[in-house]
C-alpha atoms as a PDB file:
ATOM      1  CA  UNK A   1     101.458  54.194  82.606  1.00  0.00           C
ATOM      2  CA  UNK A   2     104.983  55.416  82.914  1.00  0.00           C
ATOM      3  CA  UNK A   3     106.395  58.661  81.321  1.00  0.00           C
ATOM      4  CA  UNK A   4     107.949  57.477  77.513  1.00  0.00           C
ATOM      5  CA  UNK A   5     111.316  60.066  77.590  1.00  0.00           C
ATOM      6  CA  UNK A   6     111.675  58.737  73.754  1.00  0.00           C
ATOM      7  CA  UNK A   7     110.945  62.356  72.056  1.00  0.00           C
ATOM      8  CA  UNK A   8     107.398  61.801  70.003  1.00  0.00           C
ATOM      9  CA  UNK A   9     104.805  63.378  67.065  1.00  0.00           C
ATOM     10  CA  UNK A  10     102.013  62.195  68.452  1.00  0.00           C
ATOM     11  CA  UNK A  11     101.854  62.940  72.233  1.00  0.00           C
ATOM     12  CA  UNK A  12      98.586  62.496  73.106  1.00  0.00           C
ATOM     13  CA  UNK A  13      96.617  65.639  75.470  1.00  0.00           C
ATOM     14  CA  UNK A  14      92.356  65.089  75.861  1.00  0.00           C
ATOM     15  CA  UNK A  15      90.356  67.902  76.563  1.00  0.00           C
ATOM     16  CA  UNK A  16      86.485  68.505  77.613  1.00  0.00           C
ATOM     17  CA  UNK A  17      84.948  71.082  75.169  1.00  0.00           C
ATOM     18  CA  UNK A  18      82.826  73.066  76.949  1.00  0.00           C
ATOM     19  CA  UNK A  19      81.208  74.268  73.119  1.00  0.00           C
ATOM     20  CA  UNK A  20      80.764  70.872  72.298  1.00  0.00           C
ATOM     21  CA  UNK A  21      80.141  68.837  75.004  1.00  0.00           C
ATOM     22  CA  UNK A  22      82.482  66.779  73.976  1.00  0.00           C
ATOM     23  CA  UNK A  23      85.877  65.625  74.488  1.00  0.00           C
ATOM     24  CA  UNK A  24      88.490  66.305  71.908  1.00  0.00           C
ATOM     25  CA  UNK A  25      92.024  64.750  71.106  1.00  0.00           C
ATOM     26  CA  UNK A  26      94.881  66.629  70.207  1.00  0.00           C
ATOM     27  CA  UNK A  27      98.197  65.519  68.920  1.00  0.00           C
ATOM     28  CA  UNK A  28     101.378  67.643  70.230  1.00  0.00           C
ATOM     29  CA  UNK A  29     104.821  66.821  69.729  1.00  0.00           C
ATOM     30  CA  UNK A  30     107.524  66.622  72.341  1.00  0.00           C
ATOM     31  CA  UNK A  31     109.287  69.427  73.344  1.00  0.00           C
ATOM     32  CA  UNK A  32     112.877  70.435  73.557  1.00  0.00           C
ATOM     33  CA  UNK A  33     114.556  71.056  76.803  1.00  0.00           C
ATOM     34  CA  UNK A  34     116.073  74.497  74.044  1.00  0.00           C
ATOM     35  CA  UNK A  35     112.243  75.180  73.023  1.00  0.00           C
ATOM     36  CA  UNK A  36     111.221  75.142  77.072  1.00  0.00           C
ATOM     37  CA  UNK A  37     113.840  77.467  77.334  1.00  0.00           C
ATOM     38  CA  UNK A  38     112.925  79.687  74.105  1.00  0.00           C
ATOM     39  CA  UNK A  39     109.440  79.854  75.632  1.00  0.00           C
ATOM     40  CA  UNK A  40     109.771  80.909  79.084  1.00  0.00           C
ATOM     41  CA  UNK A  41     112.418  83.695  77.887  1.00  0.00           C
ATOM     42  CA  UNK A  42     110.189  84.754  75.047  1.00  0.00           C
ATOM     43  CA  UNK A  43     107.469  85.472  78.144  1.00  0.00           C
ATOM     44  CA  UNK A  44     109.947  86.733  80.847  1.00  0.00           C
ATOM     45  CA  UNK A  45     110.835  89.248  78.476  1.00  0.00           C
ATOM     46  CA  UNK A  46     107.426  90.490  77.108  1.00  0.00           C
ATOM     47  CA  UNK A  47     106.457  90.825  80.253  1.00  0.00           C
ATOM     48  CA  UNK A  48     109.651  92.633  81.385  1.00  0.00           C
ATOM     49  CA  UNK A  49     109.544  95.090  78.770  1.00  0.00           C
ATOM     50  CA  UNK A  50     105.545  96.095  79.736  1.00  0.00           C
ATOM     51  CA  UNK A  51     104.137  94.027  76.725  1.00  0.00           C
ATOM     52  CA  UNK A  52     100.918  94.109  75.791  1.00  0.00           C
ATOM     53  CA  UNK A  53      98.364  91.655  77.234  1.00  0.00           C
ATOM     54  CA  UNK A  54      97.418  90.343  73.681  1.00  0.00           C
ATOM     55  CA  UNK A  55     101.326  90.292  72.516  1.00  0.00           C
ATOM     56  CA  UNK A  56     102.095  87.359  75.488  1.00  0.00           C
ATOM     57  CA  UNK A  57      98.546  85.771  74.076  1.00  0.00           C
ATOM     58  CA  UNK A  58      99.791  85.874  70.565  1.00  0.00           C
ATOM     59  CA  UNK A  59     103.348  84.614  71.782  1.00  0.00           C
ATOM     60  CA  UNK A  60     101.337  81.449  73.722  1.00  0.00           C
ATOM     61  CA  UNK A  61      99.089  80.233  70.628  1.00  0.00           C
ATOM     62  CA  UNK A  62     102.570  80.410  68.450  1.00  0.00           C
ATOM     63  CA  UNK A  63     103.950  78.401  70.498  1.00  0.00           C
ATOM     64  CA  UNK A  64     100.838  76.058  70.405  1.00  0.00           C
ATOM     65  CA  UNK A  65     100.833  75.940  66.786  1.00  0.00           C
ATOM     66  CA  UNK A  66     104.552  74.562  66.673  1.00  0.00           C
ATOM     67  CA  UNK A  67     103.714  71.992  68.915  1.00  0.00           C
ATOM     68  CA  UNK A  68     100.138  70.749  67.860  1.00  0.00           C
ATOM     69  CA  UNK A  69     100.923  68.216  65.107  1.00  0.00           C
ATOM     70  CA  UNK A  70      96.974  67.373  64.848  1.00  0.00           C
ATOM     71  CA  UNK A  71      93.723  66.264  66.440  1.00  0.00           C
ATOM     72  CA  UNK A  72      91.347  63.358  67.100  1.00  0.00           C
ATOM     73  CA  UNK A  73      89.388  62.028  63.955  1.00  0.00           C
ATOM     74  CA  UNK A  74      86.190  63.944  63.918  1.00  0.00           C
ATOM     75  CA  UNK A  75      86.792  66.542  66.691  1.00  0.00           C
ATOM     76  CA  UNK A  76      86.117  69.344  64.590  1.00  0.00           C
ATOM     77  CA  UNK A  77      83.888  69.963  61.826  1.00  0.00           C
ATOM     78  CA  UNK A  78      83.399  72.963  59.311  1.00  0.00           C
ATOM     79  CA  UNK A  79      79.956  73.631  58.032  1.00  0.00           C
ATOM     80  CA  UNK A  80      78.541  70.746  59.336  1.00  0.00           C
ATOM     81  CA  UNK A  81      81.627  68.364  57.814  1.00  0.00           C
ATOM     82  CA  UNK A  82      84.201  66.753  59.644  1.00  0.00           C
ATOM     83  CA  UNK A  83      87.538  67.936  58.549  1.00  0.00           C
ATOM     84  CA  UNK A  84      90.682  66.110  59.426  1.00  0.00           C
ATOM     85  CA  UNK A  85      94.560  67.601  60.539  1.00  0.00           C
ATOM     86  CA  UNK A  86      96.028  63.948  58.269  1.00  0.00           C
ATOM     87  CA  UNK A  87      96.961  64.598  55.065  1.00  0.00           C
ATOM     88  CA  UNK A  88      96.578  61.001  54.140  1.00  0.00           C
ATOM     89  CA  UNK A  89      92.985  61.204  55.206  1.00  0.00           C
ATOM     90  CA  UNK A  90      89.968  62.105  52.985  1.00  0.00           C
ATOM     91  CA  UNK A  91      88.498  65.378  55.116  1.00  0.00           C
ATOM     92  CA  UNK A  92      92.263  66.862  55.106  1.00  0.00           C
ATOM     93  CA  UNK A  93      91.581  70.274  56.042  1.00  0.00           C
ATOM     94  CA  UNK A  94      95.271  72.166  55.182  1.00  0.00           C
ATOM     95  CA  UNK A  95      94.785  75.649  56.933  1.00  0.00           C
ATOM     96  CA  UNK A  96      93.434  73.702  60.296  1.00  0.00           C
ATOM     97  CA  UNK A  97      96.488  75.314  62.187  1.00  0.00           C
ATOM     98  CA  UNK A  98      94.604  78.976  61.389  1.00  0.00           C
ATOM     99  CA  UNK A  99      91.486  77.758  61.308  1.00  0.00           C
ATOM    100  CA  UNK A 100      91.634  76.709  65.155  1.00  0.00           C
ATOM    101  CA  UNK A 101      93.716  80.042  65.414  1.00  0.00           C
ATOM    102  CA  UNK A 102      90.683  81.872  64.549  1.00  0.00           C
ATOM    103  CA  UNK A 103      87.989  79.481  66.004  1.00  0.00           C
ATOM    104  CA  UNK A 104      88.986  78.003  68.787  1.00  0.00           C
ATOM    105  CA  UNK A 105      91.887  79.705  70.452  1.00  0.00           C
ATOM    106  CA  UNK A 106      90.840  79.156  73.964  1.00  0.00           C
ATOM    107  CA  UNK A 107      92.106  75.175  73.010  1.00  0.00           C
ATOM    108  CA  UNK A 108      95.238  76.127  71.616  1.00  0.00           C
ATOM    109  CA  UNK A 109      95.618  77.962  75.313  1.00  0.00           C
ATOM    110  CA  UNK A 110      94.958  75.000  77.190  1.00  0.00           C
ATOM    111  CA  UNK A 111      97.494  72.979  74.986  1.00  0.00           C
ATOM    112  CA  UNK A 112     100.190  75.327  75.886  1.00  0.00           C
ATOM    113  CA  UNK A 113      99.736  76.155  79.189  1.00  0.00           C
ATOM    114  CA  UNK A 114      99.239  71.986  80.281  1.00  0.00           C
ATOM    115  CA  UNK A 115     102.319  71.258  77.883  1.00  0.00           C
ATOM    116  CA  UNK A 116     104.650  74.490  78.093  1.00  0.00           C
ATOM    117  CA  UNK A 117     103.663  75.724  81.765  1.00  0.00           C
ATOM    118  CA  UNK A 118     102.396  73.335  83.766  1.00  0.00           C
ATOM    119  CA  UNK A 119     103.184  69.541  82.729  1.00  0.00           C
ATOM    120  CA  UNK A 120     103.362  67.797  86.259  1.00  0.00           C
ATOM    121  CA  UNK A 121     102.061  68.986  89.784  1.00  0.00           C
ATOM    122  CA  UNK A 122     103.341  68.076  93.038  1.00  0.00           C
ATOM    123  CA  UNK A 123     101.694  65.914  95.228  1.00  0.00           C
ATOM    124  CA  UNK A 124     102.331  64.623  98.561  1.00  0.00           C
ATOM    125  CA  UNK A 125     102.522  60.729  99.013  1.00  0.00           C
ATOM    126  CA  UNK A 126     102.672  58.747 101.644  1.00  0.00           C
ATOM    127  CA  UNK A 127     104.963  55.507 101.434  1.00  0.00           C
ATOM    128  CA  UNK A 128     104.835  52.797 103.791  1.00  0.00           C
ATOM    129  CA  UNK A 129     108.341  51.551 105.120  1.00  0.00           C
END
């Protein structure tokens, strides 16, 4: 499928839970050429200045949380209940941003290295003439 360039809400990135076994969906939102920008610096410069491990951590799952604009229908569950990131839906969950902060930061991670850091890969091709 080719790339949509149309900025979108509802970006689609699956993941393998290892704590699960299961695969989970999660919703991102496009982002800016600016926020790219805003990103890197933010990094560049904690690590320039000696930061903290745990500051450029906290900087990453920020990021994540402005991006993430929900999950999958029954990814995630809270005492034994699914809970939903739609307001429109029945199992809304409202805090699920800090909830996943808290629970299951190792996923916001992985949503902002793939999106933030490292979207694409090279890879060598071979065309016939």
């Amino acid at each position: 499928m080719p790339r949509e360039l149309k900025s979108s809400d509802k970006n689609e990135f699956s993941i393998f839970d290892k704590f699960s076994g299961e695969n989970i969906l999660l919703y991102y939102r496009t982002p800016t050429t600016k926020e790219y920008i805003e990103y890197r610096v933010a990094l560049i410069n904690l690590a320039s200045t000696l930061a903290e491990p745990a500051e450029i951590t906290k900087t990453q799952i920020e990021w994540a949380k402005k991006i993430m604009t929900g999950f999958g229908t029954g990814d995630f569950m809270v005492d034994g209940k699914p809970i939903s990131s739609n307001e429109k839906d029945e199992n809304y969950y409202q805090g699920w941003r800090g909830l996943l902060e808290e629970t299951a930061t190792d996923i916001l991670l992985l949503l902002t290295h793939n999106i933030l850091e490292e979207s694409c890969y090279a890879i060598k091709t071979v065309r016939k003439v």
